[in-house]
Structure formats: C-alpha cells, structure tokens
C-alpha atoms as a PDB file:
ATOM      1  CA  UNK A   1       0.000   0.000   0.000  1.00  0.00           C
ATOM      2  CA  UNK A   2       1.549   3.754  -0.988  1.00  0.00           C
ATOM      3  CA  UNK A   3       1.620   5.789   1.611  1.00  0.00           C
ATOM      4  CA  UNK A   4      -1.144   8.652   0.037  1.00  0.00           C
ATOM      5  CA  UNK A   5      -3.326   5.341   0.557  1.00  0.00           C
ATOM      6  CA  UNK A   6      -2.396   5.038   4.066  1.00  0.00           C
ATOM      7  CA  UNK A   7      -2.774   8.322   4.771  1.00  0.00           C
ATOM      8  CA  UNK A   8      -6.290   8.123   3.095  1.00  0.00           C
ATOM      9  CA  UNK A   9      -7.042   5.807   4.624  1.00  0.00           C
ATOM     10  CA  UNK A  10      -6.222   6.801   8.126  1.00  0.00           C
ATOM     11  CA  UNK A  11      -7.954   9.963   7.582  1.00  0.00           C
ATOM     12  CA  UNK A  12     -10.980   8.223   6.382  1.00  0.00           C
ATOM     13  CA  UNK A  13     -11.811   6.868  10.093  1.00  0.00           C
ATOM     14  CA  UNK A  14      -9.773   9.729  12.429  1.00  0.00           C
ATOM     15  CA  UNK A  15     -13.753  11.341  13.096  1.00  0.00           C
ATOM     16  CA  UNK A  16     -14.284  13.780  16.089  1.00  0.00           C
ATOM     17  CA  UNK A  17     -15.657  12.099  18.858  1.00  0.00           C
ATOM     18  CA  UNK A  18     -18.402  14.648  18.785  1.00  0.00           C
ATOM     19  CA  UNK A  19     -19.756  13.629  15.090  1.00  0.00           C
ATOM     20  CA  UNK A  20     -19.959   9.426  16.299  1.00  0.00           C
ATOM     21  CA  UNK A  21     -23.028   8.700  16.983  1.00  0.00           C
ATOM     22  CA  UNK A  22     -21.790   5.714  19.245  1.00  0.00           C
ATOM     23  CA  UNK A  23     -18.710   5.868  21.419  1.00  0.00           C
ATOM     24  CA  UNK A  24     -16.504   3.495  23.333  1.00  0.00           C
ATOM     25  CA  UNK A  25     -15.949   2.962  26.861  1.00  0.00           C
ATOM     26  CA  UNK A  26     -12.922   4.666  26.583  1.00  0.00           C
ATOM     27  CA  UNK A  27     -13.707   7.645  23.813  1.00  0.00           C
ATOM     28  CA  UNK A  28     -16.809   8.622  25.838  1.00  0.00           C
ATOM     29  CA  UNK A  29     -14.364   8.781  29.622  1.00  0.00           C
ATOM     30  CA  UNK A  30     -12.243  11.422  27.191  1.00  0.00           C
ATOM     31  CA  UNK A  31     -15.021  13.561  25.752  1.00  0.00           C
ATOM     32  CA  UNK A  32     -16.996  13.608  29.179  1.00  0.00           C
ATOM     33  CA  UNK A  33     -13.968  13.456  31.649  1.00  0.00           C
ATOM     34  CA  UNK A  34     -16.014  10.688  33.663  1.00  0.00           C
ATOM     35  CA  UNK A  35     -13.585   7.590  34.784  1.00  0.00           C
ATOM     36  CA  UNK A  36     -13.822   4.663  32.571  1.00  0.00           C
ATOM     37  CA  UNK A  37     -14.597   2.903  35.913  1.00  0.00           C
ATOM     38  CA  UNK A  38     -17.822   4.903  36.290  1.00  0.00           C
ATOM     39  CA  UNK A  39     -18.767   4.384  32.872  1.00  0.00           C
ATOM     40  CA  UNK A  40     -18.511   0.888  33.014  1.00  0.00           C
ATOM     41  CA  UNK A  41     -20.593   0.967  36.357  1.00  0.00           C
ATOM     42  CA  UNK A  42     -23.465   3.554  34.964  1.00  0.00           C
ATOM     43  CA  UNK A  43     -23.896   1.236  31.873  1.00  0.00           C
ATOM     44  CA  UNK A  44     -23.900  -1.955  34.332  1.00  0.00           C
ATOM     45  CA  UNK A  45     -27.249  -1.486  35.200  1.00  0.00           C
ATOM     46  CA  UNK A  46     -30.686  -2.630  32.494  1.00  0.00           C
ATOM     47  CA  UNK A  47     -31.874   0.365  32.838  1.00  0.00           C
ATOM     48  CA  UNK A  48     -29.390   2.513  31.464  1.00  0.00           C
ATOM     49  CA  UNK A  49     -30.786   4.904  29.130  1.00  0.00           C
ATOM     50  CA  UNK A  50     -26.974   5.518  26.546  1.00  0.00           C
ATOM     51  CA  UNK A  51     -25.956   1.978  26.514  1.00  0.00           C
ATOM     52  CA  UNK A  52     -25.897   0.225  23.596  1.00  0.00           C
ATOM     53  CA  UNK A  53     -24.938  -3.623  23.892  1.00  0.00           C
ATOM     54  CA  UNK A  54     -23.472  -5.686  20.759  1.00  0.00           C
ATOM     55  CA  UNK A  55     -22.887  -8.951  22.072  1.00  0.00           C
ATOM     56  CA  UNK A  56     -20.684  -8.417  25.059  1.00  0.00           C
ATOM     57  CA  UNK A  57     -19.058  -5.176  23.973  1.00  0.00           C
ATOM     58  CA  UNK A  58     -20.708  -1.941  25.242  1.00  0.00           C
ATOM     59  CA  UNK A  59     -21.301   1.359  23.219  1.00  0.00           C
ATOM     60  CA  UNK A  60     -22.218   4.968  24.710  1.00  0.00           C
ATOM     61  CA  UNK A  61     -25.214   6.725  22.497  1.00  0.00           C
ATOM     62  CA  UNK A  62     -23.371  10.243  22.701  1.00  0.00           C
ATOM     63  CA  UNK A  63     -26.699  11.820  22.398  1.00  0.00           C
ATOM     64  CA  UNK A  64     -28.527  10.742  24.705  1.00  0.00           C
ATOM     65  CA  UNK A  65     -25.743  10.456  26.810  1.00  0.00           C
ATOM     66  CA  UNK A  66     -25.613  14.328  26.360  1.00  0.00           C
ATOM     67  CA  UNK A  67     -28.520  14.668  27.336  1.00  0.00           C
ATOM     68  CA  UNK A  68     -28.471  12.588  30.270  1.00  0.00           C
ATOM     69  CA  UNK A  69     -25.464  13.969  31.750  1.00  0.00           C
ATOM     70  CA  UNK A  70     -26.660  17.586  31.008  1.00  0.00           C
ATOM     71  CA  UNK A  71     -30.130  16.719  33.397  1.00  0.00           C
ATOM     72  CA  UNK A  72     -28.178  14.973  36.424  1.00  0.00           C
ATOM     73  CA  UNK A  73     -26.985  16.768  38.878  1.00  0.00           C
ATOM     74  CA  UNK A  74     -23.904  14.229  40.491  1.00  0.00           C
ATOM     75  CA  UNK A  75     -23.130  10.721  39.285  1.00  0.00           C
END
C-alpha cells in the first residue's frame, strides 16, 4: 500500500468524537472526563438509558448520553 493510501485511509476513520453517533468505553471517559470505571458501572445497570450492547461489547449513544449527563446533577 503507498503511503497517500495510508494516509487516506487513516484519515478516512480519524472522526471527532463529537460527530460518532456511538462511542466506546474509553472515547466517551475522554469527551466527558467521567472515569472509565464509572462508565462501566453507569452502563452496568438494564436500565441505562446511553448503553448500547453488541454482544458483550458496550457502546455509549453520545446523544442521549448528552442529554443525560446535562439533566443529572452528580453521578
């Protein structure tokens, strides 16, 4: 592979973490500054509202994780 393609290619999947729709564990303790310990015990629960399970491997709905965090007052 040249290395225009890699840089293509690179570029291609280097989005903001505020344009995903869906963010990891670890992308969503950077762009809310909330412990990736927390996170994983907020989305433990069934009734979480911005967890998104695929198989075993959780995703954070930034949206309505926005809004969620922007109504609470401590977590």
């Amino acid at each position: 592979m040249s290395r225009s393609a890699e840089n293509m290619k690179e570029a291609k999947y280097n989005i903001p973490l505020w344009h995903k729709l869906n963010l990891t564990i670890e992308e969503a303790a950077a762009y809310s500054g909330i412990g990736v310990r927390k996170l994983y015990d907020m989305t433990g629960c069934e009734d979480c509202p911005f967890v998104l399970w695929i198989g075993t491997r959780r995703l954070i709905k930034r949206k309505v994780f926005d809004d969620y965090i922007a109504k609470m007052y401590s977590v």
